[in-house]
Protein backbone atom coordinates (compact mmCIF):
# COMPACT_ATOMS: atom_id res chain seq x y z
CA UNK A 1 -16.66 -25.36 -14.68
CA UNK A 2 -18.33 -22.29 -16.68
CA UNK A 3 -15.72 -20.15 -18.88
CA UNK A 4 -12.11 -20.19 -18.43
CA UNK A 5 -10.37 -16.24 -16.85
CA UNK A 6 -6.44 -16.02 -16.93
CA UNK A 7 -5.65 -13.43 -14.39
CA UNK A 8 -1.65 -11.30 -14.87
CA UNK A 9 -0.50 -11.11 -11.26
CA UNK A 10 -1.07 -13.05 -7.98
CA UNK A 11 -0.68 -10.09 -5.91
CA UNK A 12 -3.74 -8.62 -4.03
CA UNK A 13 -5.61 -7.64 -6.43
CA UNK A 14 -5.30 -11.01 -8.48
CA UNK A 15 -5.38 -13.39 -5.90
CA UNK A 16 -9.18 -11.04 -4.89
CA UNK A 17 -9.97 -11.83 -8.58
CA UNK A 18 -9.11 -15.46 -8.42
CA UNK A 19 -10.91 -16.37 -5.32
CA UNK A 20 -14.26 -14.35 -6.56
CA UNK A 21 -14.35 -16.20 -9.32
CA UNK A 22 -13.80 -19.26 -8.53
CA UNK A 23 -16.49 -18.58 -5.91
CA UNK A 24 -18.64 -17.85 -9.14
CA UNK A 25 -17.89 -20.91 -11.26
CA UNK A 26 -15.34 -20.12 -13.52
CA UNK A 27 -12.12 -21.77 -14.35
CA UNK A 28 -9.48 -19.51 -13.49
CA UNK A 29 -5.60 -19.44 -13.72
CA UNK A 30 -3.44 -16.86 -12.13
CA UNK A 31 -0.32 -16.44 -13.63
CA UNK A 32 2.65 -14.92 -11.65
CA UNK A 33 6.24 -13.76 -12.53
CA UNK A 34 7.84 -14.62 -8.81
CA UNK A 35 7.81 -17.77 -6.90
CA UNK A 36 5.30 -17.17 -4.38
CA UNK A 37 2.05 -14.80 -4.29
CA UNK A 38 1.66 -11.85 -3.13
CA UNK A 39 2.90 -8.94 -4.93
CA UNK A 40 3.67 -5.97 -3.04
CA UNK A 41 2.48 -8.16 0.09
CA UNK A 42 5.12 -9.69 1.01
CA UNK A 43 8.07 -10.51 3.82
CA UNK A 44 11.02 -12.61 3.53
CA UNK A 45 13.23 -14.53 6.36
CA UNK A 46 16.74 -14.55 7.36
CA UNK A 47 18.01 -17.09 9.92
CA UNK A 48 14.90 -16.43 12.07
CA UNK A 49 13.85 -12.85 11.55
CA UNK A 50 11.45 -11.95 9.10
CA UNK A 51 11.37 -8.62 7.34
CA UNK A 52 8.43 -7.40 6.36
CA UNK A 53 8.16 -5.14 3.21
CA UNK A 54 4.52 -4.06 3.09
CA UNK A 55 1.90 -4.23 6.43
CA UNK A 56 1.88 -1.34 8.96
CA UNK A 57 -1.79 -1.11 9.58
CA UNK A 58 -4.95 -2.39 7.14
CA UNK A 59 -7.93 -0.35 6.31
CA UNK A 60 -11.39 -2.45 7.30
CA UNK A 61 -9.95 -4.59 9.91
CA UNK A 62 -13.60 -4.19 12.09
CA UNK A 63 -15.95 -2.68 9.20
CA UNK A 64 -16.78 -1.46 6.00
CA UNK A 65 -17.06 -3.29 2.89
CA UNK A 66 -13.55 -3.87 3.05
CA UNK A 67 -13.92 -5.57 6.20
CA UNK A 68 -16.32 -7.70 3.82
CA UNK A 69 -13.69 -8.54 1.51
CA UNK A 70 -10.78 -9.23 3.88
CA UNK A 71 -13.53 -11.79 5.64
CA UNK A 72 -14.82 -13.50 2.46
CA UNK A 73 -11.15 -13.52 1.21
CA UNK A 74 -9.34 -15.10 4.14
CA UNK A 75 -7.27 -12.15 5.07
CA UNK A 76 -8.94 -11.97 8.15
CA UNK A 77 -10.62 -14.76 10.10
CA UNK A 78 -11.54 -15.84 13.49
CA UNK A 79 -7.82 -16.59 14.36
CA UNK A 80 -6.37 -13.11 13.06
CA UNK A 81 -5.04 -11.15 15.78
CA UNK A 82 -4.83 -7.25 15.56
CA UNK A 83 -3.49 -4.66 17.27
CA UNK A 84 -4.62 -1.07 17.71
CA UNK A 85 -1.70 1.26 18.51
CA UNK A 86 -2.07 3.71 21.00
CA UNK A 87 0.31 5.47 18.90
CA UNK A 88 1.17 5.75 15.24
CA UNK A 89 4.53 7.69 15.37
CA UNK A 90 7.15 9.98 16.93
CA UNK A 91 8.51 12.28 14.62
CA UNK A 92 11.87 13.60 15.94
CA UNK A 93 14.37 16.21 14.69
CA UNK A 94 18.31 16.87 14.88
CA UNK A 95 17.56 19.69 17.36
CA UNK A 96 16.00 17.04 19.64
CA UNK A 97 12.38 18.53 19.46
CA UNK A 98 9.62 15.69 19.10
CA UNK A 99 5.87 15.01 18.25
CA UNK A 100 3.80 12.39 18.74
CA UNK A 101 0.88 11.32 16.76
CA UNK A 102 -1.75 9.59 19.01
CA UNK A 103 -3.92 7.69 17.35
CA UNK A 104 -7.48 8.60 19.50
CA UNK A 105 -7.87 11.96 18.28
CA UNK A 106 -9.12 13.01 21.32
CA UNK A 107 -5.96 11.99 23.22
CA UNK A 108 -3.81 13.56 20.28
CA UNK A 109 -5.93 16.94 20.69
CA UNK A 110 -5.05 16.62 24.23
CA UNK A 111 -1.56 16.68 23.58
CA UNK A 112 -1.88 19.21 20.93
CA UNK A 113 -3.32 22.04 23.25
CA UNK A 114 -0.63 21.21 25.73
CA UNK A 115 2.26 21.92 23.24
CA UNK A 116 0.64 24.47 21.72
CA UNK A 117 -1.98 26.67 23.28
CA UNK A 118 -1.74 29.73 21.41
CA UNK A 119 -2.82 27.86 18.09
CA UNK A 120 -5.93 26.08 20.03
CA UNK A 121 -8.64 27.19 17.43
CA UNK A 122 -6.49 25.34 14.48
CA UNK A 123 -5.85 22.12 16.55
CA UNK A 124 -9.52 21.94 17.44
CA UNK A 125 -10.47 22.82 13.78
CA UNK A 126 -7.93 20.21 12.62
CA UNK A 127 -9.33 17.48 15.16
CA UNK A 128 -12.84 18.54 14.26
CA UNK A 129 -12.12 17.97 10.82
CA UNK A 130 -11.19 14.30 11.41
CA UNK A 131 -13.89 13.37 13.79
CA UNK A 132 -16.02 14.65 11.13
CA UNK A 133 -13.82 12.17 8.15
CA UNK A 134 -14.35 9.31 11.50
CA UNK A 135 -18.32 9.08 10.62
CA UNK A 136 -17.39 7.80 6.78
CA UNK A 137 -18.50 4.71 5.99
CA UNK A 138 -16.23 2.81 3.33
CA UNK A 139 -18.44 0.99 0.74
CA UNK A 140 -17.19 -0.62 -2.78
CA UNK A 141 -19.64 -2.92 -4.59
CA UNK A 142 -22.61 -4.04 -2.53
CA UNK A 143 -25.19 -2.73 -4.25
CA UNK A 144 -27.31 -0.09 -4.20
CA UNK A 145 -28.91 0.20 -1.01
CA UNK A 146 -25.74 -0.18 1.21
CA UNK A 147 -24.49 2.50 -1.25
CA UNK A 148 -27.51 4.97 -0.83
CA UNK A 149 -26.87 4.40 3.08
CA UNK A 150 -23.54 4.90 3.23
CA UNK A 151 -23.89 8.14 1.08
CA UNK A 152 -26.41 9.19 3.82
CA UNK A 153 -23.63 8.49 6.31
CA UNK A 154 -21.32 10.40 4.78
CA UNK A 155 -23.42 13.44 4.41
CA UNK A 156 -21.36 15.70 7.34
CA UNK A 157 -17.98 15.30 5.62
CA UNK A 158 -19.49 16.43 2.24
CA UNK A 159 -18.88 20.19 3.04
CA UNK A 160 -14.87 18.64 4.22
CA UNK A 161 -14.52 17.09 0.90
CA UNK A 162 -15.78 19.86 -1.33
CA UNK A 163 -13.47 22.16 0.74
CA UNK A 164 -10.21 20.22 0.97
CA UNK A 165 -10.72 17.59 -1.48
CA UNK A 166 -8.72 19.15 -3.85
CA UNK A 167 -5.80 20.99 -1.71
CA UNK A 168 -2.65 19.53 -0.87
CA UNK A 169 -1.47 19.35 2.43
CA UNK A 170 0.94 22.16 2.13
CA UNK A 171 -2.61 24.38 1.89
CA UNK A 172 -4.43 22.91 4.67
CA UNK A 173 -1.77 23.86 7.00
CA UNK A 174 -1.12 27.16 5.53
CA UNK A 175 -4.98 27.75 6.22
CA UNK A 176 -4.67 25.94 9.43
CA UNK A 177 -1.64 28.53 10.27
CA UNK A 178 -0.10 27.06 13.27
CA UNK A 179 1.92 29.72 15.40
CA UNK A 180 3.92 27.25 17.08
CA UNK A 181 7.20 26.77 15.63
CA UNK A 182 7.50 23.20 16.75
CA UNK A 183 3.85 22.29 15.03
CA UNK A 184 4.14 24.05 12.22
CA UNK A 185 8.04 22.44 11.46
CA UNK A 186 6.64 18.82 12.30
CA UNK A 187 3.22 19.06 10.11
CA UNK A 188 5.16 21.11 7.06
CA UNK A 189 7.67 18.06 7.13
CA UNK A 190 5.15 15.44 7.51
CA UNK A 191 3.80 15.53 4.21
CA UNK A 192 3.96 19.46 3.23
CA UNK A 193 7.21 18.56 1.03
CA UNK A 194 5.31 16.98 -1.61
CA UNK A 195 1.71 17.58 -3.24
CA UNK A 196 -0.18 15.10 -0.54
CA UNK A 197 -3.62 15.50 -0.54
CA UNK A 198 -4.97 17.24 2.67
CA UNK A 199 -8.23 14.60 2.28
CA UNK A 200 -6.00 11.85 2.62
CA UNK A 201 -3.82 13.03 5.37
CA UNK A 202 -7.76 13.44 7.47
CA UNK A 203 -8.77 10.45 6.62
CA UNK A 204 -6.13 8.30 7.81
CA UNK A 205 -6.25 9.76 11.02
CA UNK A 206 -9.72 9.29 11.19
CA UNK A 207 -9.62 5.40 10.16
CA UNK A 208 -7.07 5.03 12.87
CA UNK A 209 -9.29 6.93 15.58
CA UNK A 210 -12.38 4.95 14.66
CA UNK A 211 -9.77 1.29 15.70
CA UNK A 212 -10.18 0.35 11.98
CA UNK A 213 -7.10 0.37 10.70
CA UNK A 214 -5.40 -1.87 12.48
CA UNK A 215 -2.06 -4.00 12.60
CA UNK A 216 -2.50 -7.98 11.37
CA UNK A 217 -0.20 -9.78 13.61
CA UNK A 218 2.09 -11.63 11.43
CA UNK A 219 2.06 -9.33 8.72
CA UNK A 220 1.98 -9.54 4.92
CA UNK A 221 3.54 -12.89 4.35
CA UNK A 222 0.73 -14.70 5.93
CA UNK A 223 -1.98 -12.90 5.14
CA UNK A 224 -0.53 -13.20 1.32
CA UNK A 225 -0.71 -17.31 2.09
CA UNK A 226 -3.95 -17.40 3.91
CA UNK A 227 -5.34 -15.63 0.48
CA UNK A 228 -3.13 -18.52 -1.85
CA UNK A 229 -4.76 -21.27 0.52
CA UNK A 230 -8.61 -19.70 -0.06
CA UNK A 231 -8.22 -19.38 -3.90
CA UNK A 232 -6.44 -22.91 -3.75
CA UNK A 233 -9.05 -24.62 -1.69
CA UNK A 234 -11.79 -23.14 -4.53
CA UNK A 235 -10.47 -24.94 -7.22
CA UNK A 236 -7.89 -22.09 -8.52
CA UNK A 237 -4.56 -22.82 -10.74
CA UNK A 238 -1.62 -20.90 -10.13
CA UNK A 239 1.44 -20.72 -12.31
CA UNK A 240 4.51 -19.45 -11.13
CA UNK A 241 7.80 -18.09 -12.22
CA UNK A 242 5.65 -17.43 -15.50
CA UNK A 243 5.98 -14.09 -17.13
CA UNK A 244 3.49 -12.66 -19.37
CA UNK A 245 4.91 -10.98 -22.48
CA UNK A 246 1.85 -10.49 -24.58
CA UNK A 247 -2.50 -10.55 -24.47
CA UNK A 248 -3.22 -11.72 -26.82
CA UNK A 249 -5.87 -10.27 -29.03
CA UNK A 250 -8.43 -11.33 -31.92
CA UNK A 251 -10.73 -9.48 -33.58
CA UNK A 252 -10.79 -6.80 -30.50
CA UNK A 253 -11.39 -9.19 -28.17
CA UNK A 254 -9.09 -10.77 -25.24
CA UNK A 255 -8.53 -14.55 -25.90
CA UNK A 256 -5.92 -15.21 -23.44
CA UNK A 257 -2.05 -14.31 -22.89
CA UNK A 258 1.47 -15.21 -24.85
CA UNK A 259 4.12 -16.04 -21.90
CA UNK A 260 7.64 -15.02 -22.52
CA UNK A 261 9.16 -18.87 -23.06
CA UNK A 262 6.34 -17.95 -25.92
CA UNK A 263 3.52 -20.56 -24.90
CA UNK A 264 0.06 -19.98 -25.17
CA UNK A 265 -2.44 -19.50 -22.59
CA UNK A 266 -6.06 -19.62 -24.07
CA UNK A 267 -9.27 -17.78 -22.30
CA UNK A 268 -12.79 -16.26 -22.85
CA UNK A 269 -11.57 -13.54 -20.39
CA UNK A 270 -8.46 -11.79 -19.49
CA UNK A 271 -7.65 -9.71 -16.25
CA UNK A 272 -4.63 -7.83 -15.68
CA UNK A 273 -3.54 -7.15 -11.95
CA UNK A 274 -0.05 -6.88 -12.83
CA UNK A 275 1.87 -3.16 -12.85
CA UNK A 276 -0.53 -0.92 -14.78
CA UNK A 277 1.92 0.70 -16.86
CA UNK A 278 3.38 -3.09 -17.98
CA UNK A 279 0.14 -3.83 -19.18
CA UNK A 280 -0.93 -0.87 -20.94
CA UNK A 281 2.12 -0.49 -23.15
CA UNK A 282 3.87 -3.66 -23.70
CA UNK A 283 1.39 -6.19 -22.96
CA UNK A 284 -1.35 -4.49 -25.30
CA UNK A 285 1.19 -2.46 -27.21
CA UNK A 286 -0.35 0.90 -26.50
CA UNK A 287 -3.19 -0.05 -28.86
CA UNK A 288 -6.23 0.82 -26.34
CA UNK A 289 -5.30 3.85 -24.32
CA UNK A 290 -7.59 6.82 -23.80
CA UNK A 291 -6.41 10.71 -23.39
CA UNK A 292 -7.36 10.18 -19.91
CA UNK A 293 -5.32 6.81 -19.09
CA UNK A 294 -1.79 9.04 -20.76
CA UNK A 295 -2.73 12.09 -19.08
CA UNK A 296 -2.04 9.82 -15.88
CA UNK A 297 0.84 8.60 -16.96
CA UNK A 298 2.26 10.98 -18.08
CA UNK A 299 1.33 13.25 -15.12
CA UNK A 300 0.41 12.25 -11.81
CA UNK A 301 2.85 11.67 -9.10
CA UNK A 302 4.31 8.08 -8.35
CA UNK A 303 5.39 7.43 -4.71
CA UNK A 304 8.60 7.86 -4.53
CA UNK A 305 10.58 4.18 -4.10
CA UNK A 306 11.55 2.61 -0.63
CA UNK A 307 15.05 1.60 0.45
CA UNK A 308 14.56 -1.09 3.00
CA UNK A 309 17.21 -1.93 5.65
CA UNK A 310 16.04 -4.70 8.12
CA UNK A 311 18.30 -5.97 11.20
CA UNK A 312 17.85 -8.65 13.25
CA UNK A 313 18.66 -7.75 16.80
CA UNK A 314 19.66 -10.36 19.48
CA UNK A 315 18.12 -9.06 22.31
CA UNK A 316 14.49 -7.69 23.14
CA UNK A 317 14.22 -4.12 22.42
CA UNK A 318 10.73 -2.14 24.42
CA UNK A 319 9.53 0.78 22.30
CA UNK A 320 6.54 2.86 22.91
CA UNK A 321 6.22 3.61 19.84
CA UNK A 322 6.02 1.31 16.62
CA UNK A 323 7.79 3.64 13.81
CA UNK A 324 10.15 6.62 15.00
CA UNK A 325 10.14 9.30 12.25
CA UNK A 326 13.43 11.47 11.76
CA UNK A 327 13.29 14.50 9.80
CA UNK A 328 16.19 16.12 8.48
CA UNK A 329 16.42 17.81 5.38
CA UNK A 330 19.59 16.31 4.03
CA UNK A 331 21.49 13.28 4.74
CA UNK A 332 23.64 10.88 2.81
CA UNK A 333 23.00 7.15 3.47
CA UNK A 334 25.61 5.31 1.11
CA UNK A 335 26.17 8.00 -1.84
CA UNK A 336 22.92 8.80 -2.37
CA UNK A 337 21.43 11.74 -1.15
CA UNK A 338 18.07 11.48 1.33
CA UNK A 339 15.89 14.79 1.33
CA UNK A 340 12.85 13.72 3.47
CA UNK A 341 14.55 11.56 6.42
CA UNK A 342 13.98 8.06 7.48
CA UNK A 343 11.70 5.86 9.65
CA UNK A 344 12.57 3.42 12.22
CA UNK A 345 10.32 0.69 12.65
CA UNK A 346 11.11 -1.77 15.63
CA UNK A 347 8.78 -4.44 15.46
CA UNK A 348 8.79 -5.70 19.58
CA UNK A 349 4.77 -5.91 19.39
CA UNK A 350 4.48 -9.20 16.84
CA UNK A 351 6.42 -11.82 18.46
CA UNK A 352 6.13 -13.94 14.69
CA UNK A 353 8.69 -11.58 13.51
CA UNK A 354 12.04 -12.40 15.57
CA UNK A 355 12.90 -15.46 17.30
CA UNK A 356 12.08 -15.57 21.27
CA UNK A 357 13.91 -12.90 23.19
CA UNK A 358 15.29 -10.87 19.54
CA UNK A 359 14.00 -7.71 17.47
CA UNK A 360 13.24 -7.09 14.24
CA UNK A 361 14.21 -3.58 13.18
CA UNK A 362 13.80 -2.05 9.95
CA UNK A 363 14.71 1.55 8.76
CA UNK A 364 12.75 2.87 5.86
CA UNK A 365 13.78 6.30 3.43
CA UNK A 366 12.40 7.35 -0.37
CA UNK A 367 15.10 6.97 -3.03
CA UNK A 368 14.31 8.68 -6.28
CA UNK A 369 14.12 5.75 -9.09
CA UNK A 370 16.41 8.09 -11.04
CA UNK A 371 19.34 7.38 -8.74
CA UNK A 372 19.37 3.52 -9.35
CA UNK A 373 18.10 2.69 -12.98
CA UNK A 374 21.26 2.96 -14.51
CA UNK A 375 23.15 1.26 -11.76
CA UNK A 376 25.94 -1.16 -13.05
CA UNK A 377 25.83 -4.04 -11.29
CA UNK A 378 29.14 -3.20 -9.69
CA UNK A 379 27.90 0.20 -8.67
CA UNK A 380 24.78 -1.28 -7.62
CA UNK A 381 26.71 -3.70 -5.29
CA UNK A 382 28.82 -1.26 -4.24
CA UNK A 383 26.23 1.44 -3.30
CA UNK A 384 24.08 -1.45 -1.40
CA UNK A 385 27.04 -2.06 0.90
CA UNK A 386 27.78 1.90 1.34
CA UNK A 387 23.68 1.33 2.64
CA UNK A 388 24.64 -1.15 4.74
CA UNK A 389 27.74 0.96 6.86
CA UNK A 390 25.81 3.72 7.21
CA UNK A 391 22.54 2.46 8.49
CA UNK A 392 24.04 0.42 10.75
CA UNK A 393 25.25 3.75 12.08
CA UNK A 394 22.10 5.43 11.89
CA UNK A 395 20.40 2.19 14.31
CA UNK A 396 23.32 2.73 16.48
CA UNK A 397 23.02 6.10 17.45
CA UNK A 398 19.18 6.12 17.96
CA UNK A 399 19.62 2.63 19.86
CA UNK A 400 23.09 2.44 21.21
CA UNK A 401 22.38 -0.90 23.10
CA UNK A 402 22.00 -2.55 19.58
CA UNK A 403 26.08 -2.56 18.90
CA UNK A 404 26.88 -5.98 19.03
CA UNK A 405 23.93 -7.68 18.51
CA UNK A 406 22.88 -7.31 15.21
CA UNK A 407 22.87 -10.95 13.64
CA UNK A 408 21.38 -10.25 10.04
CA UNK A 409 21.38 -7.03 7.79
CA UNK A 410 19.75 -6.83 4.55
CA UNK A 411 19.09 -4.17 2.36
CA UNK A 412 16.07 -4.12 -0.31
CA UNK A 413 16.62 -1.31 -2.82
CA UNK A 414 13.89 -0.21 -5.96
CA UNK A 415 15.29 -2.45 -7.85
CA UNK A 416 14.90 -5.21 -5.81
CA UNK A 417 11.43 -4.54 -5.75
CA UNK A 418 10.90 -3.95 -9.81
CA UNK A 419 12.75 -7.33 -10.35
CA UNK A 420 10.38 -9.32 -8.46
CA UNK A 421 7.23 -7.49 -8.61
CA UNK A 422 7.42 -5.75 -12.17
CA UNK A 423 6.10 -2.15 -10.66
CA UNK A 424 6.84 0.59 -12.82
CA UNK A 425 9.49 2.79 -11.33
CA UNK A 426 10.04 1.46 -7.82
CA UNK A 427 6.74 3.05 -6.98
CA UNK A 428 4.99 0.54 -4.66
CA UNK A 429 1.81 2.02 -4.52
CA UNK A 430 1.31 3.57 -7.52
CA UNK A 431 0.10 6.86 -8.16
CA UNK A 432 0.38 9.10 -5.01
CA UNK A 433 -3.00 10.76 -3.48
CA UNK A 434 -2.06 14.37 -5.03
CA UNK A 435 -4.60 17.44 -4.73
CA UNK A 436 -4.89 16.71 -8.47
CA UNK A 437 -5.84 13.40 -8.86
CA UNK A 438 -7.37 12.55 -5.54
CA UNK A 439 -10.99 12.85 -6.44
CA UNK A 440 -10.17 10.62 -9.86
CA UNK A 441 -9.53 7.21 -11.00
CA UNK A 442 -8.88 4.88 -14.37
CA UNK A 443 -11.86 2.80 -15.86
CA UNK A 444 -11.17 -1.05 -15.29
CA UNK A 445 -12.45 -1.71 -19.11
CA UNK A 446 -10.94 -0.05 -22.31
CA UNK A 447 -12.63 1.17 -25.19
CA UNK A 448 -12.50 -1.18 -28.13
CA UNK A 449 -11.10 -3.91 -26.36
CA UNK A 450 -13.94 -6.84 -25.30
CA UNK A 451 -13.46 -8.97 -22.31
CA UNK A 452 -10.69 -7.50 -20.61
CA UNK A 453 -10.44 -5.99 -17.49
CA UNK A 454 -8.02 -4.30 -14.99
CA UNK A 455 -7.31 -4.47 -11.29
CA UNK A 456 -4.88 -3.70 -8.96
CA UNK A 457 -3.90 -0.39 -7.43
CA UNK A 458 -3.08 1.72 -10.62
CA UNK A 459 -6.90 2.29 -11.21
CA UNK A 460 -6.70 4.75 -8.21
CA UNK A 461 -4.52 7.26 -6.56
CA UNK A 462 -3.37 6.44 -3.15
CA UNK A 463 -3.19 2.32 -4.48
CA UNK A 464 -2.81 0.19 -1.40
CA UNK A 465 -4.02 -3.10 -0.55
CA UNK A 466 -7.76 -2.50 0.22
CA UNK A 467 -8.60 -0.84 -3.10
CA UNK A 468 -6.27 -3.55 -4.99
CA UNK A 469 -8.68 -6.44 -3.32
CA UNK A 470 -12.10 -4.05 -4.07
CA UNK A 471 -11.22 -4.05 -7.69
CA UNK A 472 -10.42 -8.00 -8.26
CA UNK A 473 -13.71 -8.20 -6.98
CA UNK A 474 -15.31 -5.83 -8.98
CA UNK A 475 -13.80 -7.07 -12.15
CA UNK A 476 -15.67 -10.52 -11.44
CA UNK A 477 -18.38 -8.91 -10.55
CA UNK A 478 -18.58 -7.16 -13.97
CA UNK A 479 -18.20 -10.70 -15.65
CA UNK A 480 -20.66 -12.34 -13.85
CA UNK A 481 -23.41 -9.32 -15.03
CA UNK A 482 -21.86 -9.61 -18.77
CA UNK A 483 -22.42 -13.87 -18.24
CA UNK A 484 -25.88 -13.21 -16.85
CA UNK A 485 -24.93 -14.66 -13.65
CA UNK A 486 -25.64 -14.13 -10.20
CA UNK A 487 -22.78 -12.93 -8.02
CA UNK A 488 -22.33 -14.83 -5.30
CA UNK A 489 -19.93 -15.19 -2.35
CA UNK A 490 -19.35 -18.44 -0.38
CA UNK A 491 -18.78 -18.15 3.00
């Protein structure tokens, strides 16, 4: 074995980082606070039913250099199953007016003009705008010329991205100015309540329209294992239930991490793909940051924290539709107010998700990290059994044949996810795609710090599990060019 890497996190990113490197020779150890891998990717089961805290559809499940790295990694091979949804969502309101979001843009445009005829320039300037975002060709890392072609590729949605690369949703519709009340209500609520890039609202439309952004049947628990079993099968270490409290440093150079029991961990190199903000100021004491890496701190948007409430249903529910989408502008669900609605998700298209014959359900809303931080752990008991009542309500009313057959409830709150994961704030995919910061990212190296890198999805708004993967790779990538090595990748 060539020199020894100890990587902070087995979550996407580290578990990418652990697998390319092993691929290249090194020794590696991936060090991880919770029991199993997986990070953000994860599910857990109850009596049968699996709940499922991360997967709804996967960027790169047919091309793109992603597709490269969820091939080479394991995350997709000749068994994976996928699923392209006909449709993404049906938003609905409490005056019982609907929209549906198609995923073929042509069908959705379609639908559009039939709703709305009186705004058919915006809808066709809308749809034309994501055709245009469909001919983008993701590339991270593989070289130069696939670069220079994609670029090429991507020369028609260059005039797009120097328009609208750096409005928020809120503007593009305003510009778009639909005269239909009902369009105009549904795309304002969509994402025109917070400062969502307009680029990033296109684009996912356009990954969905070109069938390559697909659902992995089983979802995130065993795509998280089928990347543990690839690094594993290389030669990798992983260490569990191990927290790192320290990197530790000599002579401005990483030489490996301090764990909290206050063991020693020696390396030649040291990647962080834990929670950005973990590692920046308490791992490395706040020693190496750059005006650039506070400014983001200090000042782009986080996404706002999940509460999770997953039911297992003893009978088969049929949905068109994978997530339902209610918008109301206020409603209490246990004592905490929720501004921007909730999401049903009824999982009846993966069978690995409920027993034979039963449902998984699972309803989704933002929670501000400010209402739960302070929490007793009375309150905090308290407040997730308030949660409890009223969704059950909530899946009642929207499915009335439901009462009586829910087996299992459980309810995942910010917290739950900060205890196990680490993530700054509740906010499970780090900074939020603004207008601001969309065009922007962090460096993976720091100034004045030698042989140390960073992964994971806090080097770029919008996080996610594709970019998380991309940068574990690029971080070994960057080794192997400092060692003088080749990079390779075993098949």
């Amino acid at each position: 074995m060539g020199k020894k890497i100890i990587i902070i996190g087995g979550g996407m990113a580290g578990l990418s980082a652990g697998i390319y490197s092993q691929m290249n020779g090194f020794e590696t150890e991936i060090v991880e606070m919770h029991n199993i891998a997986g990070g953000q990717c994860t599910a857990w089961d109850r009596k049968g039913y699996r709940f499922d805290y991360c997967l709804h559809w996967l960027v790169g499940t047919i091309k793109s250099s992603f597709n490269r790295i969820w091939k080479e990694t394991h995350v997709i091979t000749d068994k994976t199953q996928i699923i392209d949804h006909d449709i993404f969502s049906k938003m609905v309101n409490d005056k019982g007016e609907e929209l549906i979001i198609y995923t073929n843009i042509d069908r959705w445009e379609k639908y559009l003009l039939e709703i709305a005829p009186e705004d058919e320039s915006s809808i066709r300037k809308m749809c034309k705008h994501m055709r245009t975002a469909s001919l983008l060709e993701l590339n991270v890392g593989d070289g130069f010329f696939p670069k220079m072609a994609a670029l090429i590729k991507m020369a028609p949605m260059m005039p797009l991205f120097l328009k609208y690369g750096k409005k928020s949703c809120n503007e593009y519709f305003a510009e778009l100015n639909f005269k239909n009340p009902r369009l105009s209500y549904f795309f304002n609520k969509m994402y025109g309540y917070r400062n969502f890039a307009a680029i990033a609202f296109i684009a996912m439309l356009a990954w969905f329209h070109q069938k390559n952004a697909g659902y992995i049947i089983g979802g995130s628990l065993p795509l998280a294992q089928r990347m543990t079993e690839r690094y594993l099968s290389l030669g990798g270490k992983l260490t569990f239930s191990k927290k790192v409290s320290k990197i530790v440093v000599a002579n401005n150079m990483a030489r490996g991490v301090q764990l909290s029991d206050g063991s020693i961990l020696n390396a030649d190199y040291v990647i962080s793909a834990a929670d950005g903000r973990s590692t920046l100021y308490e791992m490395l004491g706040g020693k190496y940051l750059t005006p650039q890496i506070k400014d983001a701190y200090d000042n782009w948007e986080l996404f706002t924290p999940l509460v999770q409430v997953s039911f297992g249903i003893d009978i088969k529910m049929n949905m068109e539709f994978p997530i339902l989408s209610v918008m109301q502008d206020e409603i209490k669900i246990g004592s905490m107010l929720v501004e921007n609605g909730y999401s049903l998700m009824v999982y009846q298209y993966d069978p690995t998700m409920a027993p034979e014959g039963k449902t998984t359900v699972v309803i989704r809303y933002e929670s501000s990290w400010d209402n739960w931080e302070d929490l007793s752990h009375e309150a905090y008991k308290e407040e997730k059994e308030k949660i409890k009542a009223d969704a059950t309500t909530l899946l009642e009313s929207h499915y009335p044949e439901v009462k009586g057959h829910i087996e299992v409830t459980d309810v995942a709150t910010p917290l739950t996810d900060a205890r196990y994961t680490g993530v700054w704030k509740g906010a499970y995919e780090g900074f939020a795609p603004s207008a601001n910061n969309i065009t922007k990212s962090l460096p993976n190296v720091l100034p004045g710090l030698q042989n140390f890198y960073m992964a994971g999805q806090w080097l770029q708004p919008g996080g996610g599990l594709p970019p998380s993967a991309a940068s574990g790779k690029k971080a070994i990538s960057a080794i192997c060019k400092k060692e003088k090595k080749e990079f390779r990748v075993i098949e």
